[in-house]
N, C-alpha and C. Protein backbone atom coordinates (compact mmCIF):
# COMPACT_ATOMS: atom_id res chain seq x y z
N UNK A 1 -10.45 35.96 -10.82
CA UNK A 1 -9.03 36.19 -10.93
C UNK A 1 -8.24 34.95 -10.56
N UNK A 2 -8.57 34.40 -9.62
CA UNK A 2 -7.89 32.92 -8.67
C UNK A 2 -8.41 31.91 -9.96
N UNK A 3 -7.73 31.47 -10.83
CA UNK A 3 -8.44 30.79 -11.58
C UNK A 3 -7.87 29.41 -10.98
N UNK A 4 -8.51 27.90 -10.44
CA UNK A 4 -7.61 27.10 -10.91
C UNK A 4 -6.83 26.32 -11.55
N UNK A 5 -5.39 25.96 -11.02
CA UNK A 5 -4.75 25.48 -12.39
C UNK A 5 -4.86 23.83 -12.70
N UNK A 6 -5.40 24.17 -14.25
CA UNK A 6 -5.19 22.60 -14.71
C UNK A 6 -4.31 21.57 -13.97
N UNK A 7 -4.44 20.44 -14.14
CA UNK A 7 -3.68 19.16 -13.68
C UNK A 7 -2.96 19.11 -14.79
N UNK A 8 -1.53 18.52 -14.51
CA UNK A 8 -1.05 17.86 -16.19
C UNK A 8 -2.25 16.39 -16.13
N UNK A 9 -1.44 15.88 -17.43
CA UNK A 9 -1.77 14.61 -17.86
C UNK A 9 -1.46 13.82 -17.28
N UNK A 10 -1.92 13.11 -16.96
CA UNK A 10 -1.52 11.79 -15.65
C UNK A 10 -0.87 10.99 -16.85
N UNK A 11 0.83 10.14 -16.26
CA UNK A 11 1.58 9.45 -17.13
C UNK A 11 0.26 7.98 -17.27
N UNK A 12 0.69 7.04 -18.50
CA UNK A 12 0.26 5.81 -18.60
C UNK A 12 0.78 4.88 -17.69
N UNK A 13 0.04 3.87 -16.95
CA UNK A 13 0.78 2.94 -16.42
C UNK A 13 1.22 2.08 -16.95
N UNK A 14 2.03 1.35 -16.58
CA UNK A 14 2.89 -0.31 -17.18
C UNK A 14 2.07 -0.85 -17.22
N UNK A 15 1.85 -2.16 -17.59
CA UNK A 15 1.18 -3.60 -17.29
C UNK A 15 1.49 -3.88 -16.13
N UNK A 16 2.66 -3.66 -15.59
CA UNK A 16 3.06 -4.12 -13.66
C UNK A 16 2.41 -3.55 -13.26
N UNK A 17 2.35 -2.01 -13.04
CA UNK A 17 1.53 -1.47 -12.52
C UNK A 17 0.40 -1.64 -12.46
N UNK A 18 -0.55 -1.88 -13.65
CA UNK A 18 -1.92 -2.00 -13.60
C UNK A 18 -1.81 -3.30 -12.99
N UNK A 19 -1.03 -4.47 -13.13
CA UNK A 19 -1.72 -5.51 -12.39
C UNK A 19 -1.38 -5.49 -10.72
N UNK A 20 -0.31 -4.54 -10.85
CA UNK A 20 -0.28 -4.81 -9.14
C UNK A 20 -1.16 -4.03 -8.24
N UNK A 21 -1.86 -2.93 -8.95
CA UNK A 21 -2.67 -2.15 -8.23
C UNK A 21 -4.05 -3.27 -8.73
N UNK A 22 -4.33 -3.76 -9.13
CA UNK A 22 -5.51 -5.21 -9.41
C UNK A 22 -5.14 -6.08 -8.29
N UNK A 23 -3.71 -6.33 -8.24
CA UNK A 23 -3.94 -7.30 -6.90
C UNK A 23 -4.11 -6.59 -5.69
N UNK A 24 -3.61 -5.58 -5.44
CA UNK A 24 -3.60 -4.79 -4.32
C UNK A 24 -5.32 -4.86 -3.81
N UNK A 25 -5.84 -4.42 -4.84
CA UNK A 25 -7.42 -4.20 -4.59
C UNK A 25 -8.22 -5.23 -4.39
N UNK A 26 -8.33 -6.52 -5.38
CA UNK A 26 -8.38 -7.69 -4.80
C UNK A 26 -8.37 -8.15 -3.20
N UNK A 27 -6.75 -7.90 -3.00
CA UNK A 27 -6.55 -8.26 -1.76
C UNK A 27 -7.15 -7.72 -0.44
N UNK A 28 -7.27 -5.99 -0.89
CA UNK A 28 -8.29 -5.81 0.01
C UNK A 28 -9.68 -5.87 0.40
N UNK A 29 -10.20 -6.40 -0.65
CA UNK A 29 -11.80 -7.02 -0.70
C UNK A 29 -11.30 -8.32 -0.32
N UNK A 30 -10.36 -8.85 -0.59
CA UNK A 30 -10.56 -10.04 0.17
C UNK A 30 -10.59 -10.26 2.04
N UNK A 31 -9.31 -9.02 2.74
CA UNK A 31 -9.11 -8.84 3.96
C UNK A 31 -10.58 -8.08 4.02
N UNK A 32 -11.46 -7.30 3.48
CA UNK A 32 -12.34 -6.49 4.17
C UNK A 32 -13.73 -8.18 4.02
N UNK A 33 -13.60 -8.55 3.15
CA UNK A 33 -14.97 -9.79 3.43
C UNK A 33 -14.25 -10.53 4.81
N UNK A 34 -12.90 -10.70 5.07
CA UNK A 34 -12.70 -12.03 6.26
C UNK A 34 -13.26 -11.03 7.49
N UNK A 35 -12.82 -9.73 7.34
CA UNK A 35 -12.95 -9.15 8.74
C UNK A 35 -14.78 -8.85 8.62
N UNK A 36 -15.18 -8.67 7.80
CA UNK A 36 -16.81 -8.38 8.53
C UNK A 36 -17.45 -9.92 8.28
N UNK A 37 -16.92 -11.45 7.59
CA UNK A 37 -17.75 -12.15 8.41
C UNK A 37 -16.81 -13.66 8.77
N UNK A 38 -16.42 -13.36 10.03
CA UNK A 38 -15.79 -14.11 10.70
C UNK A 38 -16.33 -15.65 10.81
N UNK A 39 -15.47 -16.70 10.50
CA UNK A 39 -16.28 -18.11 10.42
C UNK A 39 -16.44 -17.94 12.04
N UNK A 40 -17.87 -18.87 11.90
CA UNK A 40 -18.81 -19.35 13.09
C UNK A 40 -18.17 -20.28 13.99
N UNK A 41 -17.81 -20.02 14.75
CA UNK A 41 -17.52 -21.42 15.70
C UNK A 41 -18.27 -22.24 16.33
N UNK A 42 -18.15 -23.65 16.11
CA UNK A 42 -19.14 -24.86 16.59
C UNK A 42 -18.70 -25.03 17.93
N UNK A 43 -19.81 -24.87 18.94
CA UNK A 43 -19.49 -25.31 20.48
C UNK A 43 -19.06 -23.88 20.99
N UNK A 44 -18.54 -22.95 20.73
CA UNK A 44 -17.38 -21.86 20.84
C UNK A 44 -18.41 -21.40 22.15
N UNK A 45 -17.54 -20.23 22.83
CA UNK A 45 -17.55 -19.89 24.50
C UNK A 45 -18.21 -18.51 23.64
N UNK A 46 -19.28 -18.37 24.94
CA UNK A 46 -20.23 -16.64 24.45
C UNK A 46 -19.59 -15.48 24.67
N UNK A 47 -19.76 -14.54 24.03
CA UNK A 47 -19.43 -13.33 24.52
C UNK A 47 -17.94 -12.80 23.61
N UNK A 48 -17.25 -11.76 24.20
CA UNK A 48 -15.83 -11.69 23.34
C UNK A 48 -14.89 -12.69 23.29
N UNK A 49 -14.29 -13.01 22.55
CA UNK A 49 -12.95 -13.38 22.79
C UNK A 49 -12.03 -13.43 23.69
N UNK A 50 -11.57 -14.70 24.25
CA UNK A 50 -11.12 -14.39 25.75
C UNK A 50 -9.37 -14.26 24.98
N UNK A 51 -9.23 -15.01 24.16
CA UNK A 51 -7.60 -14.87 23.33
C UNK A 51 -7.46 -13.18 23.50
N UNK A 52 -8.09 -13.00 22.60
CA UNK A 52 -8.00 -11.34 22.34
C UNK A 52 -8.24 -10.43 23.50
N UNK A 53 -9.17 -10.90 24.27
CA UNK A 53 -9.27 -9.41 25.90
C UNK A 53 -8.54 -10.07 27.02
N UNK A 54 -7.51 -11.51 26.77
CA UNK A 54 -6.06 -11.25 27.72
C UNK A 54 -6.66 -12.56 29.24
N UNK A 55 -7.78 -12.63 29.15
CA UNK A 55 -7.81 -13.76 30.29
C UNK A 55 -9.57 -15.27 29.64
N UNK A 56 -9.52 -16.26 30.01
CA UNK A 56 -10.46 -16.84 30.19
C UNK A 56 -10.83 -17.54 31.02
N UNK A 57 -12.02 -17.70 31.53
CA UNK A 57 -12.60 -17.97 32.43
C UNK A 57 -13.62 -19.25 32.60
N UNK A 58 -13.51 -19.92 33.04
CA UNK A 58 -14.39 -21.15 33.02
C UNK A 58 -14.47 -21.87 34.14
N UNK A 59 -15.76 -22.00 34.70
CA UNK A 59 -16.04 -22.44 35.89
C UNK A 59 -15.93 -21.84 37.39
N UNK A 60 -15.71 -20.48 36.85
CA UNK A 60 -15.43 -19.69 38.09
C UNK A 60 -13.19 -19.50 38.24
N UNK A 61 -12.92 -20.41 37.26
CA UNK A 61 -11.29 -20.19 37.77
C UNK A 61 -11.01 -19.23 36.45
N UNK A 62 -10.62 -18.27 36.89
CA UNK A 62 -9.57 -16.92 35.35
C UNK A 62 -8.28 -17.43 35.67
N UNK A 63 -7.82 -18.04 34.10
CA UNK A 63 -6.55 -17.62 34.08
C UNK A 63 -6.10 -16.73 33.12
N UNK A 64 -4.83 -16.14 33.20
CA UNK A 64 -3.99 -15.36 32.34
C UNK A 64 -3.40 -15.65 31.15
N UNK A 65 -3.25 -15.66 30.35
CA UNK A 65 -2.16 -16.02 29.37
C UNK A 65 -1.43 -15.08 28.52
């Protein structure tokens, strides 16, 4: 009895449209490759990120920034 109801017809897109949803997608394969492989740093300090978790430490002195 519950039958469900058809979809209409999905309208055609523009050419804007199709290309901006192309760049859109693009762009996010481009942000999803930077975030899973982060360039290597030469010499760089072990462990997390001291920028990002708010203090670094070296030689026994933490400072804040």
């Amino acid at each position: 009895m519950d039958q469900p109801q058809p979809t209409p017809p999905r309208k055609a897109l523009t050419p804007q449209a199709q290309r901006a949803l192309a760049e859109a997608d693009e762009r996010r394969r481009a942000a999803e490759a930077a975030r899973t492989n982060p360039p290597n740093e030469i010499n760089g300090r072990e462990g997390p990120d001291p920028v990002r978790y708010g203090d670094w430490e070296k030689n026994g002195i933490a400072s804040d920034f």
